[in-house]
N, C-alpha and C. Protein backbone atom coordinates (compact mmCIF):
# COMPACT_ATOMS: atom_id res chain seq x y z
N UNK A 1 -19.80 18.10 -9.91
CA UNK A 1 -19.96 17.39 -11.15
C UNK A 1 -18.82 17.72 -12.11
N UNK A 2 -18.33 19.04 -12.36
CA UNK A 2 -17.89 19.30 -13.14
C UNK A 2 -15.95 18.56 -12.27
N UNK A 3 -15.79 18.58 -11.48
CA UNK A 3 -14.50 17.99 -10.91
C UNK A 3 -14.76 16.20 -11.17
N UNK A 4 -15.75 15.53 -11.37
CA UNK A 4 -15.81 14.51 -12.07
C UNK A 4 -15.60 14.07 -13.24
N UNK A 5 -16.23 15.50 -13.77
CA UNK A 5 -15.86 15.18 -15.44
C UNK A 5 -14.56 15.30 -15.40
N UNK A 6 -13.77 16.24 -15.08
CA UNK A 6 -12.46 16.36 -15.52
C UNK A 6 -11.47 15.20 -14.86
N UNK A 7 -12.08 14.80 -13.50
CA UNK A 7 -11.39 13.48 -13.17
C UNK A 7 -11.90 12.66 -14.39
N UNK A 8 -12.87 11.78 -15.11
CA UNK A 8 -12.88 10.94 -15.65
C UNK A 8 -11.86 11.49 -17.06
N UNK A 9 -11.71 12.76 -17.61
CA UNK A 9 -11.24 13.37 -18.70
C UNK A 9 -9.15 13.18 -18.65
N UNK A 10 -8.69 13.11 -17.34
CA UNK A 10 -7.83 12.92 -16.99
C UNK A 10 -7.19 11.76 -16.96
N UNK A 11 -7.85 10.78 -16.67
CA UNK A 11 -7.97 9.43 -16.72
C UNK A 11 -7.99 8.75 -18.31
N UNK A 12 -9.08 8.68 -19.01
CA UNK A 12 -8.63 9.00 -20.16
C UNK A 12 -7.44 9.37 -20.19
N UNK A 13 -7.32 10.73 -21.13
CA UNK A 13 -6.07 11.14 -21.43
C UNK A 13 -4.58 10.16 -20.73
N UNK A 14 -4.40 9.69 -19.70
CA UNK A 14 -3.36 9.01 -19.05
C UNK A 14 -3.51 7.80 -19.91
N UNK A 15 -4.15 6.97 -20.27
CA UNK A 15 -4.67 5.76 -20.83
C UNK A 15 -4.23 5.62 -21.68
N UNK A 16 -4.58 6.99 -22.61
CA UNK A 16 -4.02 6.69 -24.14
C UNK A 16 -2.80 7.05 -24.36
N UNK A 17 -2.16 8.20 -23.49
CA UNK A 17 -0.69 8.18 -23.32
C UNK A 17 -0.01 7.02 -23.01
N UNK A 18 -0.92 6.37 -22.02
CA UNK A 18 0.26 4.76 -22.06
C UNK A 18 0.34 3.94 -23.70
N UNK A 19 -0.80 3.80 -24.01
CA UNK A 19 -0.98 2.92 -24.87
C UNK A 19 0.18 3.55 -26.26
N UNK A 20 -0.03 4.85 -26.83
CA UNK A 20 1.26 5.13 -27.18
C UNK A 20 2.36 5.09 -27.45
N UNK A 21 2.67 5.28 -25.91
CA UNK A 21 4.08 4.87 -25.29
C UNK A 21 4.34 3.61 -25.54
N UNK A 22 3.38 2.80 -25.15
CA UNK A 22 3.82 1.18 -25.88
C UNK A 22 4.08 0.72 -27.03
N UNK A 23 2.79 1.65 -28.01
CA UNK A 23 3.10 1.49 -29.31
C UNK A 23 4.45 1.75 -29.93
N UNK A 24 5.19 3.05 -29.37
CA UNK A 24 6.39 3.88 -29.48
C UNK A 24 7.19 2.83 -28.89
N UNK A 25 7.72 2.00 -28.23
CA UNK A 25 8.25 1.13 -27.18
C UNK A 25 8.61 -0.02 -28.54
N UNK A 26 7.47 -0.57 -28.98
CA UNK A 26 7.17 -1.44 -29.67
C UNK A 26 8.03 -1.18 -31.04
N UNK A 27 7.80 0.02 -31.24
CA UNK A 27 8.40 0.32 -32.76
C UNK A 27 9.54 0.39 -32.39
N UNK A 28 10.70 0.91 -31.50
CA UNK A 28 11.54 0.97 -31.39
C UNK A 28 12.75 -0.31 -31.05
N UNK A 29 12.02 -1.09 -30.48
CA UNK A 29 12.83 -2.55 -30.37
C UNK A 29 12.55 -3.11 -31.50
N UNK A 30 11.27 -3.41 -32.38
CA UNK A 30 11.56 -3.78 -34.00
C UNK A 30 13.01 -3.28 -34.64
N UNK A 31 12.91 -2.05 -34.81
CA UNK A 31 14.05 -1.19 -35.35
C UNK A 31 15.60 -1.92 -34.79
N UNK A 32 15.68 -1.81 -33.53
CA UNK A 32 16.78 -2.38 -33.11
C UNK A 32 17.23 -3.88 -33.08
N UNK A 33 16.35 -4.47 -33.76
CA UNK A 33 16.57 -5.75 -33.84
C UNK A 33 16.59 -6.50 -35.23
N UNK A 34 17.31 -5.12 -36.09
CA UNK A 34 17.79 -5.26 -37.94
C UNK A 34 18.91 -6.03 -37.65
N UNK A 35 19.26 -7.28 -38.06
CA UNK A 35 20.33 -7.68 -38.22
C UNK A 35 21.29 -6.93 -38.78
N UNK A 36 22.68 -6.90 -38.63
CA UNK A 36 23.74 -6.14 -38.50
C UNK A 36 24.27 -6.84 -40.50
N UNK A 37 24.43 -5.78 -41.37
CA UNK A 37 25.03 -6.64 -42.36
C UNK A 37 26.67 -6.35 -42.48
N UNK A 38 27.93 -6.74 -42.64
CA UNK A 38 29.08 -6.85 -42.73
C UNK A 38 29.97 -7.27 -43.67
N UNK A 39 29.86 -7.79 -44.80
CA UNK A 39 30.80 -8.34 -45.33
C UNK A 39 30.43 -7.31 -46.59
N UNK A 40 31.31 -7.30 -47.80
CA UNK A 40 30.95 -6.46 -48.92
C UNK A 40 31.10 -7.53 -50.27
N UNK A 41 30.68 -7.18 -51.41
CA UNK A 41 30.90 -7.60 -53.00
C UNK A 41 32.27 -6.99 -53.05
N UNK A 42 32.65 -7.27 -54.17
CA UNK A 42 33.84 -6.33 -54.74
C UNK A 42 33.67 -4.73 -55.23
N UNK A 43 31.89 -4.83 -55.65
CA UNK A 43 31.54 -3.56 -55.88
C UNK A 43 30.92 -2.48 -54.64
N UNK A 44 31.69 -3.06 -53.65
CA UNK A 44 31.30 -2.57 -52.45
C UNK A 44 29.68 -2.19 -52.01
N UNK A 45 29.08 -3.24 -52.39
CA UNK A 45 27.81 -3.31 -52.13
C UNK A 45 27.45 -4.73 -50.96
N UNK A 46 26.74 -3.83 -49.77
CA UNK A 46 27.30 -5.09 -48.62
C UNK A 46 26.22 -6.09 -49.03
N UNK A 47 26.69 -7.54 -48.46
CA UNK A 47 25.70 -8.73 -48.59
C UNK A 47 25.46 -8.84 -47.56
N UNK A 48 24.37 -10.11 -47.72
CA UNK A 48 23.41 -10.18 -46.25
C UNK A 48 23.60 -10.41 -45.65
N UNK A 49 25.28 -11.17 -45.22
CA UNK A 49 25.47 -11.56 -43.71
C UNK A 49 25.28 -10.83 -42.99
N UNK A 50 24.38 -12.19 -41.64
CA UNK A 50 24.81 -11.50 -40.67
C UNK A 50 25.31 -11.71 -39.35
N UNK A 51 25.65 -10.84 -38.45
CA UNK A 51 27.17 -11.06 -37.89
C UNK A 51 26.30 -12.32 -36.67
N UNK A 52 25.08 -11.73 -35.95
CA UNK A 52 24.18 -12.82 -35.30
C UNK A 52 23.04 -12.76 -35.25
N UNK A 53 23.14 -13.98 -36.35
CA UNK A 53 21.36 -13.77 -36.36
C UNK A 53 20.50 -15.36 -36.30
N UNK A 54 20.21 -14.85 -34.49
CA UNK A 54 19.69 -16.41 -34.07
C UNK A 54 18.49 -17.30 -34.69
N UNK A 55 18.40 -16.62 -35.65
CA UNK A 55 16.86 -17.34 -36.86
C UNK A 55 17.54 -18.02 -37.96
N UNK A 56 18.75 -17.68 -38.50
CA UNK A 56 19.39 -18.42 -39.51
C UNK A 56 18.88 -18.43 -40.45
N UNK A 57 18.35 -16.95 -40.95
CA UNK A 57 17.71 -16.38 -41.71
C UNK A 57 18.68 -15.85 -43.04
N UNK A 58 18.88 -16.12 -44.67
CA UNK A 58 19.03 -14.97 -45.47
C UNK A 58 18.25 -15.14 -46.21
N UNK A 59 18.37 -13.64 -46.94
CA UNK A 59 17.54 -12.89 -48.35
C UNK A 59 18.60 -12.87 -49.44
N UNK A 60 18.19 -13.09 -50.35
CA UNK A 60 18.71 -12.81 -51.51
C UNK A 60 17.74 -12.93 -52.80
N UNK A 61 18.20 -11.63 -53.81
CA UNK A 61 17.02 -11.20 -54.75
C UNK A 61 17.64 -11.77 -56.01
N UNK A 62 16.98 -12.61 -57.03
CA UNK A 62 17.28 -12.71 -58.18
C UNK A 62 16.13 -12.56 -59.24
N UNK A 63 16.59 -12.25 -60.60
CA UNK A 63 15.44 -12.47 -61.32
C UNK A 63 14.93 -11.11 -61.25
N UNK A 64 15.42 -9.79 -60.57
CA UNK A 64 15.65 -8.84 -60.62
C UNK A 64 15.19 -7.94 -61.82
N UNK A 65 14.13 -7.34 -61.92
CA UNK A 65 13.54 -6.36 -62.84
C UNK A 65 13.31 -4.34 -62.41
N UNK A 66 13.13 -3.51 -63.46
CA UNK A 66 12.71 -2.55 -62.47
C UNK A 66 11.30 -2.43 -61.90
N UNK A 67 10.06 -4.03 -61.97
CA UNK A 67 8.83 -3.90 -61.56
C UNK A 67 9.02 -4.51 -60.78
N UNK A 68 10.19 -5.58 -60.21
CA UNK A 68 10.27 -7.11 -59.19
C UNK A 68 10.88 -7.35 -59.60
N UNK A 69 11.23 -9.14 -58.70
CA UNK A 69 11.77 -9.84 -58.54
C UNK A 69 11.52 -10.62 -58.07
N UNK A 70 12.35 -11.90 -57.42
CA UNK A 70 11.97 -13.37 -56.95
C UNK A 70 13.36 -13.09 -55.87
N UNK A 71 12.45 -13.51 -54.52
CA UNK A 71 13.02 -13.20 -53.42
C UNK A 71 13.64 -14.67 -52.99
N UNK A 72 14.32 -14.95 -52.51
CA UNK A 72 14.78 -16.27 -51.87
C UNK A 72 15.18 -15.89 -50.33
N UNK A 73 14.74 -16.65 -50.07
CA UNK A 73 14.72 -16.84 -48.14
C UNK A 73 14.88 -18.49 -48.07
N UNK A 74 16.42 -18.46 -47.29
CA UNK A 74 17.08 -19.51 -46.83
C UNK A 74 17.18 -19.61 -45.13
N UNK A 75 16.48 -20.65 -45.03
CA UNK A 75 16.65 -21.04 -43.80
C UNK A 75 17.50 -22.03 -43.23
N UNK A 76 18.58 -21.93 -41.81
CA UNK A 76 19.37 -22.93 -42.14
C UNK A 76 20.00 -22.66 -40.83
N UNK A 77 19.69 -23.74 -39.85
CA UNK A 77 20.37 -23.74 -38.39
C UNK A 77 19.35 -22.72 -37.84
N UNK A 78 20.45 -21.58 -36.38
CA UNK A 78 19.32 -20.73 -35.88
C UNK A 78 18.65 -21.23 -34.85
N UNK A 79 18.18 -20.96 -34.15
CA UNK A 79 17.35 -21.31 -33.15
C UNK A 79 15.88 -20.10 -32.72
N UNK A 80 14.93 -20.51 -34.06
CA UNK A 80 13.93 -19.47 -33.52
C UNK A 80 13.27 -20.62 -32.33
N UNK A 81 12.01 -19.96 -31.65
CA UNK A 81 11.52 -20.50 -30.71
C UNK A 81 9.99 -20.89 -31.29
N UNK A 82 9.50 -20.56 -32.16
CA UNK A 82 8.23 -21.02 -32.87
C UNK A 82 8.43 -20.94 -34.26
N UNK A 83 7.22 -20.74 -34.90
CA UNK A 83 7.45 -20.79 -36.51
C UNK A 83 8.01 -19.55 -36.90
N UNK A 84 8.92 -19.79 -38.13
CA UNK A 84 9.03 -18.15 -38.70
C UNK A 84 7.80 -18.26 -40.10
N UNK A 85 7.68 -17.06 -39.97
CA UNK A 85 6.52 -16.57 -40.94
C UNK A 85 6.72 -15.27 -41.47
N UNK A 86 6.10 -14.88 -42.44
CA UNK A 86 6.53 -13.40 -43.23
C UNK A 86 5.08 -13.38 -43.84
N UNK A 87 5.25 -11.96 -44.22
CA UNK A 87 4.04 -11.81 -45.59
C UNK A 87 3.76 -11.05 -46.38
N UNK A 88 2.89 -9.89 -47.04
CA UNK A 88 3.03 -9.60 -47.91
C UNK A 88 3.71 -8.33 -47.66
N UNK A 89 4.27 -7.97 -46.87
CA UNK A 89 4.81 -6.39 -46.57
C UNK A 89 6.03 -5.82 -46.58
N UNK A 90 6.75 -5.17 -47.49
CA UNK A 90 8.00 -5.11 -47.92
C UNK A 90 8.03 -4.17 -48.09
N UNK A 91 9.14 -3.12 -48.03
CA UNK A 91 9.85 -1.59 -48.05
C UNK A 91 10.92 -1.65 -49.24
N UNK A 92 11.31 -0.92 -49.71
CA UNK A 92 12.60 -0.83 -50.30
C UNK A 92 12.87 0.40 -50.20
N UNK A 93 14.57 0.54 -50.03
CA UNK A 93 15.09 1.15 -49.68
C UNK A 93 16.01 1.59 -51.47
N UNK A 94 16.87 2.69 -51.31
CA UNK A 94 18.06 2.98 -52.30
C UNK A 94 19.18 3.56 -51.64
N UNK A 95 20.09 3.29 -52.30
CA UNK A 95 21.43 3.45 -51.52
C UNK A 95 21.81 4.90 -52.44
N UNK A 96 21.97 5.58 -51.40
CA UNK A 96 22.46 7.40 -51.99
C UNK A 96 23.20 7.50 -51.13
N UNK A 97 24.37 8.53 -51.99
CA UNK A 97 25.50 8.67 -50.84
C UNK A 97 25.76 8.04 -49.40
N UNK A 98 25.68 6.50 -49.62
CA UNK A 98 26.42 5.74 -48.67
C UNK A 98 25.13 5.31 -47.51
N UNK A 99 24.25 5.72 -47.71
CA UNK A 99 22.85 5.95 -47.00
C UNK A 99 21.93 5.37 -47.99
N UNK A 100 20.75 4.64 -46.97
CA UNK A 100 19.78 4.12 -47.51
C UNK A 100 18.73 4.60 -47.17
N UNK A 101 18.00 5.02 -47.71
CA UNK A 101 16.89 6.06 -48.09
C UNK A 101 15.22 5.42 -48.84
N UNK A 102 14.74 5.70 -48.14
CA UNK A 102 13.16 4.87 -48.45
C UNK A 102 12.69 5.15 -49.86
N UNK A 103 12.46 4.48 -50.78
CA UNK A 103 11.78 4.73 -52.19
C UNK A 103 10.21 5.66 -52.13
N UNK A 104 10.28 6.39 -52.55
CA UNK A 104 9.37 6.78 -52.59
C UNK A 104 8.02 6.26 -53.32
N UNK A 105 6.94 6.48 -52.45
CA UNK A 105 5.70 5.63 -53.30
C UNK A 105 5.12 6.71 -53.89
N UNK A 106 4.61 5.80 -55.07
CA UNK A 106 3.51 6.31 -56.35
C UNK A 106 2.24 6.85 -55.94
N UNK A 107 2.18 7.50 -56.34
CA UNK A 107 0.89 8.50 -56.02
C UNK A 107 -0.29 7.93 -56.39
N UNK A 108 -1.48 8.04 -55.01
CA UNK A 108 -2.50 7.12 -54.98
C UNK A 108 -3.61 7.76 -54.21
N UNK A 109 -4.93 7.48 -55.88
CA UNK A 109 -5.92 7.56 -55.54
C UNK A 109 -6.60 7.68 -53.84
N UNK A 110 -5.96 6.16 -53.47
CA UNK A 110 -6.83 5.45 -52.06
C UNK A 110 -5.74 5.15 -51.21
N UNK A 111 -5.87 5.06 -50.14
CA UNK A 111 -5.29 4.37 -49.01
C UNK A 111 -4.44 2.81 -49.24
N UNK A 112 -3.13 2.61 -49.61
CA UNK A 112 -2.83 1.38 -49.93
C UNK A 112 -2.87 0.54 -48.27
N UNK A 113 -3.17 -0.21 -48.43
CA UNK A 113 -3.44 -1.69 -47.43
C UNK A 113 -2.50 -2.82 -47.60
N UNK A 114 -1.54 -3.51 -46.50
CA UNK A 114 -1.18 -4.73 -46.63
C UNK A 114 -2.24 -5.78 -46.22
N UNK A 115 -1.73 -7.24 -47.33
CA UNK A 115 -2.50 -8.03 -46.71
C UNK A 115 -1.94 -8.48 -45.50
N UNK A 116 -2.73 -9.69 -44.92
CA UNK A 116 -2.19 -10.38 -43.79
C UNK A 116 -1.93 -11.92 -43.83
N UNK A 117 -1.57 -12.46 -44.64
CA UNK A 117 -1.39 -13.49 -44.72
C UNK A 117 -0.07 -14.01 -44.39
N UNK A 118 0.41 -15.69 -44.33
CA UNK A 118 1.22 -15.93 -42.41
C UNK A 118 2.23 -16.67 -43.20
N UNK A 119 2.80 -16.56 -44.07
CA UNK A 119 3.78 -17.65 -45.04
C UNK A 119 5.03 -18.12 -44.39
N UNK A 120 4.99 -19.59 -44.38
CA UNK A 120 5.90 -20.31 -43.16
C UNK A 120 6.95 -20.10 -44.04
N UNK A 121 7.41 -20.01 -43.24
CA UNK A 121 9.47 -20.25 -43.98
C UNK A 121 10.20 -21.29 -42.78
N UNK A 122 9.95 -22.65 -43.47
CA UNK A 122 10.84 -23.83 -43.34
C UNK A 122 11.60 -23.89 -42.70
N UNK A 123 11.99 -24.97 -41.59
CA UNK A 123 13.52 -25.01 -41.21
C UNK A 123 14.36 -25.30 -41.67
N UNK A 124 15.59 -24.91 -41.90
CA UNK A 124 16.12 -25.65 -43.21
C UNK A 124 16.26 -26.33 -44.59
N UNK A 125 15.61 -24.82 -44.65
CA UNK A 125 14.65 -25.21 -46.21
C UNK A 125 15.12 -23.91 -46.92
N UNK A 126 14.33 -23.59 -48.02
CA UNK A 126 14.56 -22.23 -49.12
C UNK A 126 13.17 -22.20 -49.93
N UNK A 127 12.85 -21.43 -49.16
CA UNK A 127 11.42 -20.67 -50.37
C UNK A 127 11.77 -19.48 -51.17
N UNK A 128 10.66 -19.64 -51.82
CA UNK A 128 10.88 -18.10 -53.41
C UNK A 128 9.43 -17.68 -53.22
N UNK A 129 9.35 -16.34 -53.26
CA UNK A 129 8.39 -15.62 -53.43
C UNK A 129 8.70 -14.41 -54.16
N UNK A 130 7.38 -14.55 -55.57
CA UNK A 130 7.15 -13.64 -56.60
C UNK A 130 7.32 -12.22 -56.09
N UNK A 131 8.00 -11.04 -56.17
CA UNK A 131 7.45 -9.85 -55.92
C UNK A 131 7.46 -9.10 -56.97
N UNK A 132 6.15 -8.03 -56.63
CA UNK A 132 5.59 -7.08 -57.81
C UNK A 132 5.38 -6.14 -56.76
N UNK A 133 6.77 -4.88 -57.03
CA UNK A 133 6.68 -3.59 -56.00
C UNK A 133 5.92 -2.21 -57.16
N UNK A 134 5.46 -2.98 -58.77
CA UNK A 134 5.00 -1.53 -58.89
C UNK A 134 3.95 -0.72 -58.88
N UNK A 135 2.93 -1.64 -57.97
CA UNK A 135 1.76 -1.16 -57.50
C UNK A 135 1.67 -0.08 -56.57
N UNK A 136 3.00 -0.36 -55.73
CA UNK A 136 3.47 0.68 -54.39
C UNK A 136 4.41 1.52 -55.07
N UNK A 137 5.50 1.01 -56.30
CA UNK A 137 6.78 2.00 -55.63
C UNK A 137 7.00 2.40 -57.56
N UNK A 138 6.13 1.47 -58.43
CA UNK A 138 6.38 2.13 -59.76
C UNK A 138 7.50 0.98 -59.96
N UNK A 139 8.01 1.71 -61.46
CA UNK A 139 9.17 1.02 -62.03
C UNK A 139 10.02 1.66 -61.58
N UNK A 140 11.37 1.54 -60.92
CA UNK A 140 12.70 1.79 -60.16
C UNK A 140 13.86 2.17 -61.53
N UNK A 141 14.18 3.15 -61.38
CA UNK A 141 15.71 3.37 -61.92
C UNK A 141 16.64 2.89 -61.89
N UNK A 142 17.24 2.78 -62.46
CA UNK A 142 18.81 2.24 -62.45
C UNK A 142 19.19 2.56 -60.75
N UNK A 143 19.86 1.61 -60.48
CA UNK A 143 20.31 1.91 -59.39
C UNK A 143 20.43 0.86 -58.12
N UNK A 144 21.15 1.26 -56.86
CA UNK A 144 21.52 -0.14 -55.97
C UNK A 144 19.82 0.26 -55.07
N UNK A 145 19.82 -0.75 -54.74
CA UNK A 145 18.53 -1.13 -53.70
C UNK A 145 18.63 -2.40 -52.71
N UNK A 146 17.40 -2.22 -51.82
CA UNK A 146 17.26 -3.22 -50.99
C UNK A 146 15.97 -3.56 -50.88
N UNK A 147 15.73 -4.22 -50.14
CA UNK A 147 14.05 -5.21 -50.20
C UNK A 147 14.11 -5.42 -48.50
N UNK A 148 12.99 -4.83 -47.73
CA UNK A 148 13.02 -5.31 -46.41
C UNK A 148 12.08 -6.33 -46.28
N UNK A 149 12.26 -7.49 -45.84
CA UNK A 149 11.20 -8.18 -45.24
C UNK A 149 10.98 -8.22 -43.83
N UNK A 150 9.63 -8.29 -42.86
CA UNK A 150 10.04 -8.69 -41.67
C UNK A 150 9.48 -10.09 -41.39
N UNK A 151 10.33 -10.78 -40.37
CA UNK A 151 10.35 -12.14 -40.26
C UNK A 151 9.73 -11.82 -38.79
N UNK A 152 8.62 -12.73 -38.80
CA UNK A 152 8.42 -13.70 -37.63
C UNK A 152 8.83 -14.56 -37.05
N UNK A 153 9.40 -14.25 -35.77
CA UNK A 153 9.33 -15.81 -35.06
C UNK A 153 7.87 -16.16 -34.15
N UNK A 154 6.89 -16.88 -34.64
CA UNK A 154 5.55 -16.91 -33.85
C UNK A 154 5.35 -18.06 -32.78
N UNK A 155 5.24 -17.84 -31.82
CA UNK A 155 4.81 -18.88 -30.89
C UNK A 155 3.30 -19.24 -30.32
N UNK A 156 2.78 -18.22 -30.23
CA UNK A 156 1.02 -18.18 -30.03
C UNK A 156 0.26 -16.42 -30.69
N UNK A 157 -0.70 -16.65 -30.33
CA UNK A 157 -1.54 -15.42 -30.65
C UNK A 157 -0.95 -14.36 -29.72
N UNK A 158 -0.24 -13.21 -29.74
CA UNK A 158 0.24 -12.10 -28.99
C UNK A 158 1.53 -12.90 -28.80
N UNK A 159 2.20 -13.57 -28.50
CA UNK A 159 3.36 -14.25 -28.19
C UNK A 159 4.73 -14.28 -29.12
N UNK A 160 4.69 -13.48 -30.13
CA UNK A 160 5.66 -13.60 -31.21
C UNK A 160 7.35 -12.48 -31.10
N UNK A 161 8.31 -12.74 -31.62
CA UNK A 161 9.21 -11.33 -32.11
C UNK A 161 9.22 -11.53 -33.35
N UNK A 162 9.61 -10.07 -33.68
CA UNK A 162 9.89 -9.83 -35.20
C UNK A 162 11.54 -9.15 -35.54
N UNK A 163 11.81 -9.01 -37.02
CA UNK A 163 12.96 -8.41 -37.50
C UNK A 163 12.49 -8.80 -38.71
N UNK A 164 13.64 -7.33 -39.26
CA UNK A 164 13.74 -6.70 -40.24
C UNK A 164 14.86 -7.42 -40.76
N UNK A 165 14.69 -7.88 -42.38
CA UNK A 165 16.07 -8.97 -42.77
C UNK A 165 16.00 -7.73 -44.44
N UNK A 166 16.96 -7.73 -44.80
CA UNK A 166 17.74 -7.26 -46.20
C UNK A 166 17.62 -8.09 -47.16
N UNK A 167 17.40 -8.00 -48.73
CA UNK A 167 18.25 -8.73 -49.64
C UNK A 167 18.75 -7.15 -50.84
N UNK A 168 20.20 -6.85 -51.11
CA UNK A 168 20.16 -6.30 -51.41
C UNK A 168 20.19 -5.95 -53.18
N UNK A 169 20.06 -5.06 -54.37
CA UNK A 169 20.01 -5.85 -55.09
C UNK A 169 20.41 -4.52 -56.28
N UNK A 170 20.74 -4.47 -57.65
CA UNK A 170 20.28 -3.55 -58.44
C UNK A 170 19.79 -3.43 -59.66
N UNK A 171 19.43 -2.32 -60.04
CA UNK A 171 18.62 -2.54 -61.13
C UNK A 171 19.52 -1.92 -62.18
N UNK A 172 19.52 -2.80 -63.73
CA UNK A 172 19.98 -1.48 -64.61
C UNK A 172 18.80 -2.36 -65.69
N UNK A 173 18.91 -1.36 -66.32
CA UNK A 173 17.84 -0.91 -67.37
C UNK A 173 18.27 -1.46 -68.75
């Protein structure tokens, strides 16, 4: 009996090591599939091109506050394979010594939650969406930043890729 239990205990354990591993698998091709940005401002702050990016996807932030901003997502050519979609889930980053570095979030009561909601972004089109980061990240300092969104390309239920797109932006006071 007891060589059963530990066979079924073994088994297990192998299971959830795979599942893991996939999860880990999973996160790691997201990551690698940030569009590449290249070109610079004069204030050597790079813009969003990018060098290939088969969605024909940019970001760009205006309207720029230290609580938000109004995001613009231009769509234009590209060849995704289903809809692109985004939603409410965004990172920002700050640019320190040449490095971009995660903002730190505001200290909280509860567990913050994204929603899930599926917001199409057009083919060849340009939407704006309101953002208000100071529920998560506070009012921001002076300073250069970025805004991550990730984009969907969706084709069915489980059937989708994703990436990570830039708009970069700064704040002064």
């Amino acid at each position: 009996m007891k060589k059963l239990l530990i066979l079924v205990v073994l088994i297990a354990a192998l299971a959830v090591a795979g599942c893991v591993e996939e999860e880990i698998n999973a996160a790691t091709n997201a990551v690698q599939a940030v569009p590449n940005q290249t070109e610079e401002k004069d204030n050597g702050i790079p813009l969003n091109e990018v060098e290939d990016d088969t969605w024909g996807i940019q970001l760009t932030a205006t309207k720029v506050t230290p609580t938000g901003m109004t995001l613009v997502c231009k769509q234009s050519g590209g060849g995704p394979t289903g809809e692109l979609q985004t939603g409410s889930y965004l990172i920002l980053e700050e640019s320190i010594n040449e490095q971009w570095l995660p903002v730190e979030m505001t200290p909280s009561e509860y567990e913050r939650a994204w929603t899930d909601e599926a917001w199409i972004i057009p083919m060849n089109d340009t939407v704006e969406w309101e953002v208000d980061w100071e529920w998560v990240y506070g009012e921001l300092p002076e300073g250069n930043y970025r805004i991550g969104k990730e984009i969907m390309d969706f084709r069915s239920a489980g059937n989708y890729d994703e990436k990570m797109y830039y708009a970069n932006f700064e704040v002064t006071n």
